[in-house]
N, C-alpha and C. Protein backbone atom coordinates (compact mmCIF):
# COMPACT_ATOMS: atom_id res chain seq x y z
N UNK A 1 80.93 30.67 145.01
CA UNK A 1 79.77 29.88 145.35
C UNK A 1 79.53 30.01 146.84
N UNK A 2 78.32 30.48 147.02
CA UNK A 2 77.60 30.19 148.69
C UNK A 2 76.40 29.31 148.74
N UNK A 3 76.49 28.76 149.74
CA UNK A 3 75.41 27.64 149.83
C UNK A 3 75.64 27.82 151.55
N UNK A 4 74.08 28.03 151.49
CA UNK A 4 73.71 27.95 153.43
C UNK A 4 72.47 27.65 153.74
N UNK A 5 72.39 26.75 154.75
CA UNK A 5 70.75 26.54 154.84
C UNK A 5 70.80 26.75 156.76
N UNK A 6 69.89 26.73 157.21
CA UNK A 6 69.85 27.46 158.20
C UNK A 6 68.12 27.21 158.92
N UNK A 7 67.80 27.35 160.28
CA UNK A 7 66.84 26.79 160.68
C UNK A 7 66.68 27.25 162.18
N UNK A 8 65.60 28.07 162.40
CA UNK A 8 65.43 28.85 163.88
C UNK A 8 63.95 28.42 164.51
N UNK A 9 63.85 27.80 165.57
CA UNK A 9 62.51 27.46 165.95
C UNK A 9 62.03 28.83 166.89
N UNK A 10 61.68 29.65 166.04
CA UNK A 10 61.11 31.13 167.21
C UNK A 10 59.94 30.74 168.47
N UNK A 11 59.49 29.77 168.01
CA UNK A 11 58.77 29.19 169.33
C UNK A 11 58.32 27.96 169.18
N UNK A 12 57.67 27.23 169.92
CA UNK A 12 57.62 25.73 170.12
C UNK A 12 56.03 25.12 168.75
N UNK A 13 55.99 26.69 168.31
CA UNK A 13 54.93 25.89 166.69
C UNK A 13 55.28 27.32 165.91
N UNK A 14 56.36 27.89 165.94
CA UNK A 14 56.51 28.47 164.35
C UNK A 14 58.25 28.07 164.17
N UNK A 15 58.55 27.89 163.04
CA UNK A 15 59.94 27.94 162.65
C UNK A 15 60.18 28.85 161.46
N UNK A 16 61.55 29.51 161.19
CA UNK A 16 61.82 29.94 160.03
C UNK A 16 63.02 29.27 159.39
N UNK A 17 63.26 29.62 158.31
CA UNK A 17 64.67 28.93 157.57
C UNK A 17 64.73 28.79 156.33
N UNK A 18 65.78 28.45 155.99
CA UNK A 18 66.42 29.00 154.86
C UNK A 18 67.38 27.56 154.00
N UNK A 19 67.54 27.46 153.27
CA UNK A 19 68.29 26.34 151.93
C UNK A 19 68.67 27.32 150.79
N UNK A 20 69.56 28.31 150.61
CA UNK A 20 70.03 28.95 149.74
C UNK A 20 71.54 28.55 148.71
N UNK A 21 71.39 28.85 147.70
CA UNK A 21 72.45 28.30 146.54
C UNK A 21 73.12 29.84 146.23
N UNK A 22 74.10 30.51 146.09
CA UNK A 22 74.50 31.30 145.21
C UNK A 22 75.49 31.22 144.62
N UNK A 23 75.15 31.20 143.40
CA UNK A 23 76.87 30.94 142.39
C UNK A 23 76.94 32.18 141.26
N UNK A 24 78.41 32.57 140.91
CA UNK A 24 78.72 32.80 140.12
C UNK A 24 79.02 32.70 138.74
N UNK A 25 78.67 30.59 138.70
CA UNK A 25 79.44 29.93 137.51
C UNK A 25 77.94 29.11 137.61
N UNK A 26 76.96 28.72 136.87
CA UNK A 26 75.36 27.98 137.22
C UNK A 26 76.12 26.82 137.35
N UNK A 27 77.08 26.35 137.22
CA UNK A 27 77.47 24.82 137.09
C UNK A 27 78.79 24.52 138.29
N UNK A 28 79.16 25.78 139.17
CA UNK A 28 80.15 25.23 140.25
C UNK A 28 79.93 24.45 140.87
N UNK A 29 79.00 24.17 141.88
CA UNK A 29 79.02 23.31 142.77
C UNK A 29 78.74 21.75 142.26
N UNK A 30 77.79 21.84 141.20
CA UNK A 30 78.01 20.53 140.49
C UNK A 30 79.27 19.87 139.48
N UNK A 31 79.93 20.64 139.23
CA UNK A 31 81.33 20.10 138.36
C UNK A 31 81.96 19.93 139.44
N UNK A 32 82.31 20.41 141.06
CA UNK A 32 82.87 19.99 142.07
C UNK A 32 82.49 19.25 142.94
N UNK A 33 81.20 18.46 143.15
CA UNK A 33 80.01 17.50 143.52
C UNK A 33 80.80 18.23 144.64
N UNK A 34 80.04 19.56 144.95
CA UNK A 34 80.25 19.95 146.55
C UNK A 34 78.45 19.58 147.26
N UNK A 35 78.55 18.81 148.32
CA UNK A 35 77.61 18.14 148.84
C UNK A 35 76.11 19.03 149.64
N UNK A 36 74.96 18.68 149.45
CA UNK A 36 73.86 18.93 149.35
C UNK A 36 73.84 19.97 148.64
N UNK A 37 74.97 20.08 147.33
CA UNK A 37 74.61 21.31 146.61
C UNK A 37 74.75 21.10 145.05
N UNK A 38 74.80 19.63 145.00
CA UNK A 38 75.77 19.24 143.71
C UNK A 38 74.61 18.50 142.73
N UNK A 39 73.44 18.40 143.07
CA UNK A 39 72.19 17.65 142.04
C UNK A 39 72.16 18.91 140.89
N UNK A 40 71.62 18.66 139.76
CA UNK A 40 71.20 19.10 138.56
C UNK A 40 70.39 20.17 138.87
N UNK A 41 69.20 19.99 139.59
CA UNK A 41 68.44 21.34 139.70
C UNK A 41 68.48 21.18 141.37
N UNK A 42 68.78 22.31 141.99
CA UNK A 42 68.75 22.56 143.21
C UNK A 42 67.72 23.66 143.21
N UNK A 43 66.83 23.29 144.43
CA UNK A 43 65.45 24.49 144.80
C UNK A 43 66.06 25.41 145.99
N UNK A 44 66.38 26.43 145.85
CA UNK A 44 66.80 27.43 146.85
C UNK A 44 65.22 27.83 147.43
N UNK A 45 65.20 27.70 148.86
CA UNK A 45 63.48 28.59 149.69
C UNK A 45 64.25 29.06 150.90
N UNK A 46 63.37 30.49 151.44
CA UNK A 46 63.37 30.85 152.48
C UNK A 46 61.77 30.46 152.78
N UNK A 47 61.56 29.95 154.24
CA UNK A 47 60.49 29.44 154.46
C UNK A 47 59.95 30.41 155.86
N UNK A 48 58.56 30.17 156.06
CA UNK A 48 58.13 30.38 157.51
C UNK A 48 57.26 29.41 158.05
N UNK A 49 56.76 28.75 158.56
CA UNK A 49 56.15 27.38 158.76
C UNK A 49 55.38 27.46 160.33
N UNK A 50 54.48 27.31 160.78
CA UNK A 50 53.77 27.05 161.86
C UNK A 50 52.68 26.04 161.64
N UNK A 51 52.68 25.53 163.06
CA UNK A 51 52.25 24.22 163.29
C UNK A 51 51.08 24.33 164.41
N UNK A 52 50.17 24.46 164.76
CA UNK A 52 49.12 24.50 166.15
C UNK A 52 48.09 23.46 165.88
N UNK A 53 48.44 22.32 166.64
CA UNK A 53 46.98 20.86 166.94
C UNK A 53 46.93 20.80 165.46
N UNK A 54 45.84 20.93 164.69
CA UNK A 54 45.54 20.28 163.69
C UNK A 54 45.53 21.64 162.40
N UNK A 55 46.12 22.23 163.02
CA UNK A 55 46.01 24.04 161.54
C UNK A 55 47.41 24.15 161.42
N UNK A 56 47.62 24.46 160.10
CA UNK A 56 48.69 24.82 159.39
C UNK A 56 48.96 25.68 158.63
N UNK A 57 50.50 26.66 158.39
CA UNK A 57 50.68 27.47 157.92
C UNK A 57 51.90 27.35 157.34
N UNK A 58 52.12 27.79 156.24
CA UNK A 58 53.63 28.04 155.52
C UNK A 58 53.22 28.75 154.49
N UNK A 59 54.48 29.67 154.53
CA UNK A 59 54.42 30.59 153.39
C UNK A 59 56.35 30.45 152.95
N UNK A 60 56.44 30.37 151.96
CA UNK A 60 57.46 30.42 151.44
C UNK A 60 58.13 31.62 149.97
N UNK A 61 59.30 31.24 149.73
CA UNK A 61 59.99 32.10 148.55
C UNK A 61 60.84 30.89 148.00
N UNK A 62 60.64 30.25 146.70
CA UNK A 62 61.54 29.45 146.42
C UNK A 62 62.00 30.13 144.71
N UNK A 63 63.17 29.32 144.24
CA UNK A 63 64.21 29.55 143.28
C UNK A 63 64.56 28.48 142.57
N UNK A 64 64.51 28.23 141.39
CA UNK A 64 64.68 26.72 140.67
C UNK A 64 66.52 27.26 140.01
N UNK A 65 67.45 26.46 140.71
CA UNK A 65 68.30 27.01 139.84
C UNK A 65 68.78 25.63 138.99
N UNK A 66 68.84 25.21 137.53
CA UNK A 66 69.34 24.35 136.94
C UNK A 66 70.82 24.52 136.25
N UNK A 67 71.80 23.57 137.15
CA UNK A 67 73.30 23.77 137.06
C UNK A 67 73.71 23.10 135.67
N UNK A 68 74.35 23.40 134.90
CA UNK A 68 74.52 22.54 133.40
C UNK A 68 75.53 23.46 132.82
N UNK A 69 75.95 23.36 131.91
CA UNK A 69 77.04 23.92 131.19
C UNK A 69 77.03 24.48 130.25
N UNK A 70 75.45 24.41 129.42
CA UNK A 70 75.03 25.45 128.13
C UNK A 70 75.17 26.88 128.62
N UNK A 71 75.98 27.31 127.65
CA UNK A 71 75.96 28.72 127.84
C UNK A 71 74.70 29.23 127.82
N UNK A 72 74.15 30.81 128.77
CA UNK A 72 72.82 31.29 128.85
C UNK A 72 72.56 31.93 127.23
N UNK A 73 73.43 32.00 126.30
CA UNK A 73 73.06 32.25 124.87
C UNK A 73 72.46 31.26 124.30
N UNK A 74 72.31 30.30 124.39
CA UNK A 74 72.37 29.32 124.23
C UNK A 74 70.34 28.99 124.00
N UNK A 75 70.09 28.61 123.03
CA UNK A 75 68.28 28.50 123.12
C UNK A 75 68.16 26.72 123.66
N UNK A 76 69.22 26.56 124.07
CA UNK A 76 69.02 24.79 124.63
C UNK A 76 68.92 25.40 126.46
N UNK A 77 69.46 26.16 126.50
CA UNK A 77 70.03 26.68 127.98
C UNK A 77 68.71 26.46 128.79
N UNK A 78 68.69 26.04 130.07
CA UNK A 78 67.42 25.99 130.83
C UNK A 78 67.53 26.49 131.90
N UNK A 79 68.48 27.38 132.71
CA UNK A 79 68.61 28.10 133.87
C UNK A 79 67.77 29.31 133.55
N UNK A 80 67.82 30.26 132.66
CA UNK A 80 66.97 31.07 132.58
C UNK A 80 65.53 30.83 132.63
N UNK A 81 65.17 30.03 132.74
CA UNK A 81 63.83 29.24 131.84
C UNK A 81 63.06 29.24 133.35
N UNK A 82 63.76 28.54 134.96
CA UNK A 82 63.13 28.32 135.94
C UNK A 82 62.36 29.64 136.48
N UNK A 83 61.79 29.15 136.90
CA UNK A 83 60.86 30.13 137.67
C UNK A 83 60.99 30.80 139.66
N UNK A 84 60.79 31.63 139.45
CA UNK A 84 60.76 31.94 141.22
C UNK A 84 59.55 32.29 141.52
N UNK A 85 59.07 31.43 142.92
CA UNK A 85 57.87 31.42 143.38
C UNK A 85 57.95 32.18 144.43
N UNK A 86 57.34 33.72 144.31
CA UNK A 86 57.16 34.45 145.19
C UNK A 86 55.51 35.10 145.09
N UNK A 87 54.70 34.97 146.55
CA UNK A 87 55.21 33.84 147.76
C UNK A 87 54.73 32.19 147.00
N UNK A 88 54.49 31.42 147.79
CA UNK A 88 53.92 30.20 147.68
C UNK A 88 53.63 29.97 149.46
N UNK A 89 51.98 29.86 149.17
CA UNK A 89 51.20 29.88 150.82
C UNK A 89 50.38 28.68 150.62
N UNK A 90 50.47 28.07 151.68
CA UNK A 90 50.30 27.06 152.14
C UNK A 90 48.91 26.94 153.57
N UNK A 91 47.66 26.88 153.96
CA UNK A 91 47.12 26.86 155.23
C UNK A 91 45.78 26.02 155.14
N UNK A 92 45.54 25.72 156.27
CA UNK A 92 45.10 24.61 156.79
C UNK A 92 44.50 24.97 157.92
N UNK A 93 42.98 24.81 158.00
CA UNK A 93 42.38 25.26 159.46
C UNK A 93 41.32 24.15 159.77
N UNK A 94 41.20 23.79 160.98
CA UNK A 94 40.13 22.38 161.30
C UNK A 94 39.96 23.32 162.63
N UNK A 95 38.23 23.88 162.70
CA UNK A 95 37.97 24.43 164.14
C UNK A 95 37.75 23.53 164.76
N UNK A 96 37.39 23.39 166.18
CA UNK A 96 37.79 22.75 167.21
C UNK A 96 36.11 21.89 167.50
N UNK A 97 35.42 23.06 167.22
CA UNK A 97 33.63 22.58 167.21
C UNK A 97 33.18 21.82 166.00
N UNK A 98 32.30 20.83 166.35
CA UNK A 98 32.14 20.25 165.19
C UNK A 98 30.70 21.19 164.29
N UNK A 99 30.67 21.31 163.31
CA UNK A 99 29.85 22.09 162.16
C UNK A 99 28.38 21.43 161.75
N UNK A 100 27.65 21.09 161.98
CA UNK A 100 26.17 20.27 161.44
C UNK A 100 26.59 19.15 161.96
N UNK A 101 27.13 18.68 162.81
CA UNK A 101 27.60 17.40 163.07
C UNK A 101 28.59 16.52 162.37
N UNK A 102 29.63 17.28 161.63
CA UNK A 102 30.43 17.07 160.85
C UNK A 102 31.58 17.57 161.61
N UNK A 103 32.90 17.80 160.43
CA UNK A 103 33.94 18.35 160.70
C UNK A 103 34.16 19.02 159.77
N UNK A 104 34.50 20.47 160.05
CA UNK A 104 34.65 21.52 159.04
C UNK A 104 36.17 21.72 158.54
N UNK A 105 36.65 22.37 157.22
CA UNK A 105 38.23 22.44 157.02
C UNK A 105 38.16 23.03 156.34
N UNK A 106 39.20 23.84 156.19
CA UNK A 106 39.59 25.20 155.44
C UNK A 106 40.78 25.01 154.82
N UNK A 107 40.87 24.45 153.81
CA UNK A 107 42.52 24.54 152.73
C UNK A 107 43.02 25.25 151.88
N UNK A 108 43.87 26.34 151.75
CA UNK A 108 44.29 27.33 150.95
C UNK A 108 45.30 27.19 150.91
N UNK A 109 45.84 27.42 149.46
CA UNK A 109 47.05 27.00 148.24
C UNK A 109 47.03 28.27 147.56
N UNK A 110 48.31 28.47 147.02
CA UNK A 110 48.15 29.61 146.43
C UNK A 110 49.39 29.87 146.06
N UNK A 111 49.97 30.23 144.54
CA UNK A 111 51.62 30.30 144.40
C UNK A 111 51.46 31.50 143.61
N UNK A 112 52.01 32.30 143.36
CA UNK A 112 52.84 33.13 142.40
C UNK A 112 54.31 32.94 141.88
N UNK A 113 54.17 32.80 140.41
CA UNK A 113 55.51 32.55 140.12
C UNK A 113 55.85 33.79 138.70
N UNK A 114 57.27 33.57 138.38
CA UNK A 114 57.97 34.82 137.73
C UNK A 114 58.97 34.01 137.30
N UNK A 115 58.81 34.13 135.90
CA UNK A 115 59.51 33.68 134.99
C UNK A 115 60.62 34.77 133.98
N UNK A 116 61.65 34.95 133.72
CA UNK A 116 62.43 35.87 132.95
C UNK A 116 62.53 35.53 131.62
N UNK A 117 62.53 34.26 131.18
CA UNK A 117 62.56 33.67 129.85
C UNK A 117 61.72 33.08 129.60
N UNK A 118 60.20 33.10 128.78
CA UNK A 118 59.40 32.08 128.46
C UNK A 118 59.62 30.92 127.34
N UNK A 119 59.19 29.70 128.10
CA UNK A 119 59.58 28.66 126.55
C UNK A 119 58.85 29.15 125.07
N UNK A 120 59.50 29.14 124.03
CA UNK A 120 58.96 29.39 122.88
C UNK A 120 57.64 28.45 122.56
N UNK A 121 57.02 29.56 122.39
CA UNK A 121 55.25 29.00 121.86
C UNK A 121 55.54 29.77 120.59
N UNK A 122 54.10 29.27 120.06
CA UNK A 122 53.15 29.81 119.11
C UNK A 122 52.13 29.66 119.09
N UNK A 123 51.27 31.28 118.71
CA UNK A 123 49.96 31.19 118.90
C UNK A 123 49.24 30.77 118.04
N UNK A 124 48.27 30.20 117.80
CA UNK A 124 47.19 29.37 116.94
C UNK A 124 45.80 29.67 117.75
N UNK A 125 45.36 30.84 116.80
CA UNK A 125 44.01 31.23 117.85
C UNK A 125 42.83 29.90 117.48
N UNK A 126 42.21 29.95 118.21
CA UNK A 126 41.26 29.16 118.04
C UNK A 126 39.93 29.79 118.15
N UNK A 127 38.65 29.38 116.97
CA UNK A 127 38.30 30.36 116.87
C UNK A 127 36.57 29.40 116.46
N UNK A 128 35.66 29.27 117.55
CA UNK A 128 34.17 28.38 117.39
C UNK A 128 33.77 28.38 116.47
N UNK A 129 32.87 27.89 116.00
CA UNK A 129 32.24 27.71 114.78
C UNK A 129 30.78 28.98 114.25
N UNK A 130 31.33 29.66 115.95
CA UNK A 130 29.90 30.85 115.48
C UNK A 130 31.05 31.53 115.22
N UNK A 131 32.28 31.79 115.28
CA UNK A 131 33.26 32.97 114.90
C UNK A 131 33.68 33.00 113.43
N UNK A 132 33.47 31.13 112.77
CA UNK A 132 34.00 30.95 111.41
C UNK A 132 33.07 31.34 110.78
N UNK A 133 31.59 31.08 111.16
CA UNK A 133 30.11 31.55 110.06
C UNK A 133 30.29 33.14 110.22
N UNK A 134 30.66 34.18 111.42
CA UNK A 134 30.77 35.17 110.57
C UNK A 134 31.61 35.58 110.08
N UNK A 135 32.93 34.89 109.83
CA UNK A 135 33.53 35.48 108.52
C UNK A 135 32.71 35.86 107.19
N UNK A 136 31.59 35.16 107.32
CA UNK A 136 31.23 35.49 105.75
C UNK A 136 30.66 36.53 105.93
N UNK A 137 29.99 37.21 106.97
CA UNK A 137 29.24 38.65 106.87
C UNK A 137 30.25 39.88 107.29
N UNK A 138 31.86 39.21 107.55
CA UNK A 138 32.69 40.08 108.15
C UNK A 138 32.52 41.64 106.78
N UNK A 139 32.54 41.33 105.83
CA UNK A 139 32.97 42.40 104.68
C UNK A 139 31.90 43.57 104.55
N UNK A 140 31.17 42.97 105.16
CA UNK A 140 29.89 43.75 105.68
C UNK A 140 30.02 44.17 106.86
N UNK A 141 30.00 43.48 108.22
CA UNK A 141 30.18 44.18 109.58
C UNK A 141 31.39 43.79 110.41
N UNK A 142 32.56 44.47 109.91
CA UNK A 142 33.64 43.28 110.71
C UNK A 142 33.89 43.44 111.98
N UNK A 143 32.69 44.24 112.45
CA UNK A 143 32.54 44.32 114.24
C UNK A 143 32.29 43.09 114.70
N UNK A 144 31.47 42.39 114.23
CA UNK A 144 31.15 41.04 114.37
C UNK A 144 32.21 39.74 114.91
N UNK A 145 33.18 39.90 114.21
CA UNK A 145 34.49 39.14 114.49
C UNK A 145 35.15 39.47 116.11
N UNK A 146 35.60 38.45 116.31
CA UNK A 146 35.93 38.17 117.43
C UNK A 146 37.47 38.94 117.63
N UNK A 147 38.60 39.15 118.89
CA UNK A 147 39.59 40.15 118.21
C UNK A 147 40.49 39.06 117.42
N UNK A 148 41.35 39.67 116.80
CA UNK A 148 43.04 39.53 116.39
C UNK A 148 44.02 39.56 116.96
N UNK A 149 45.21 38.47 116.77
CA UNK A 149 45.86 39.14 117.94
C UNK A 149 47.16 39.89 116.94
N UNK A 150 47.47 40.60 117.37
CA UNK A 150 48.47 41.42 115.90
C UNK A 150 50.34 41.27 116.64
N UNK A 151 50.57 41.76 116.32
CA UNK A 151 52.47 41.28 116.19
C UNK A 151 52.63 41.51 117.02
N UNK A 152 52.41 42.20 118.10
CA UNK A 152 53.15 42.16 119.83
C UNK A 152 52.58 41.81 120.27
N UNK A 153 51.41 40.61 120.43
CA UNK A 153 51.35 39.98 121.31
C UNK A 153 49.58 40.66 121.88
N UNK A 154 49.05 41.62 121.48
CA UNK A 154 47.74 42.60 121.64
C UNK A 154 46.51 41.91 121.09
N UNK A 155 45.46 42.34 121.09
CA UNK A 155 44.21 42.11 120.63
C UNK A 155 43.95 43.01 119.78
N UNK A 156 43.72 42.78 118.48
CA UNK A 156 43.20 44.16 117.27
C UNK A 156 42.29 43.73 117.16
N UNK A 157 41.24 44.45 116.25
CA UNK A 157 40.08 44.17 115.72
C UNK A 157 40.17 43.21 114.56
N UNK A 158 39.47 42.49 114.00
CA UNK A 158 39.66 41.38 113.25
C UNK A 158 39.69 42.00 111.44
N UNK A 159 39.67 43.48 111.33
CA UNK A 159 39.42 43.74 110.12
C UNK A 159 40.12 42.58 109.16
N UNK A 160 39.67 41.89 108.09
CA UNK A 160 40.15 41.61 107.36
C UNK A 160 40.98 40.06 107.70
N UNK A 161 39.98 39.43 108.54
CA UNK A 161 40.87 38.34 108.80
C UNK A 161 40.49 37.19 108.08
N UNK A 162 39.21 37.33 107.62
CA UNK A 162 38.66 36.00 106.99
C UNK A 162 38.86 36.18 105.45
């Protein structure tokens, strides 16, 4: 198990840093309540963060790791399940002039995340009421129909669905 968090002010409005978890066992540091590392789900981020008057910036990389004891075979298991958010951006701009006699602001959000295990669904297409009336002319034009989705997960043509 490594656990390090870490924190550099590169100048007097940007900082970088770091809160990282790495284990070997998903459940060490919590069966040993080793400290700021021992909660149930710990969020591992490397961050970058700047600060100027009233504008803001952060961009980050974070890691959901959930410590528990189900084996990863396991379809109860939820460590596989978290997600990593790469990046996750964060900004904030207020210009200095006022705009029509107002105050202008600029807020942008924005995450990407990556998942390795998705929770089990099932699909249940859903399908309007102009898609159910042409089933009845499907046997005639089954271009008409809206797609299918067929066994991996694709879009087929609807031959033969109604």
């Amino acid at each position: 198990m490594m656990g390090t968090q870490g924190q550099f002010a590169i100048n007097e409005r940007w900082n970088f840093g770091w809160d990282v978890l790495l284990q070997t066992d998903k459940n060490f540091s919590n069966t040993y309540n080793i400290a700021k590392y021992n909660s149930y789900v710990h969020q591992s981020s490397v961050y970058l963060t700047g600060l100027n008057d009233r504008n803001y910036f952060d961009v980050r990389a974070m890691h959901f790791e959930v410590q528990e004891n189900t084996p990863n075979d396991n379809a109860a298991a939820r460590s596989g399940q978290q997600p990593w958010v790469l990046p996750s951006l964060d900004y904030a701009y207020i210009p200095d002039t006022s705009v029509a006699g107002g105050q202008l602001s600029l807020n942008v959000n924005t995450r990407v995340i990556r998942r390795e295990d998705l929770d089990e669904t099932f699909f249940t297409p859903y399908f309007p009421r102009q898609a159910r009336s042409a089933c009845a002319v499907s046997k005639a034009s089954p271009a008409v129909l809206p797609p299918r989705p067929s066994g991996n997960g694709a879009l087929s043509p609807m031959m033969g669905w109604c």
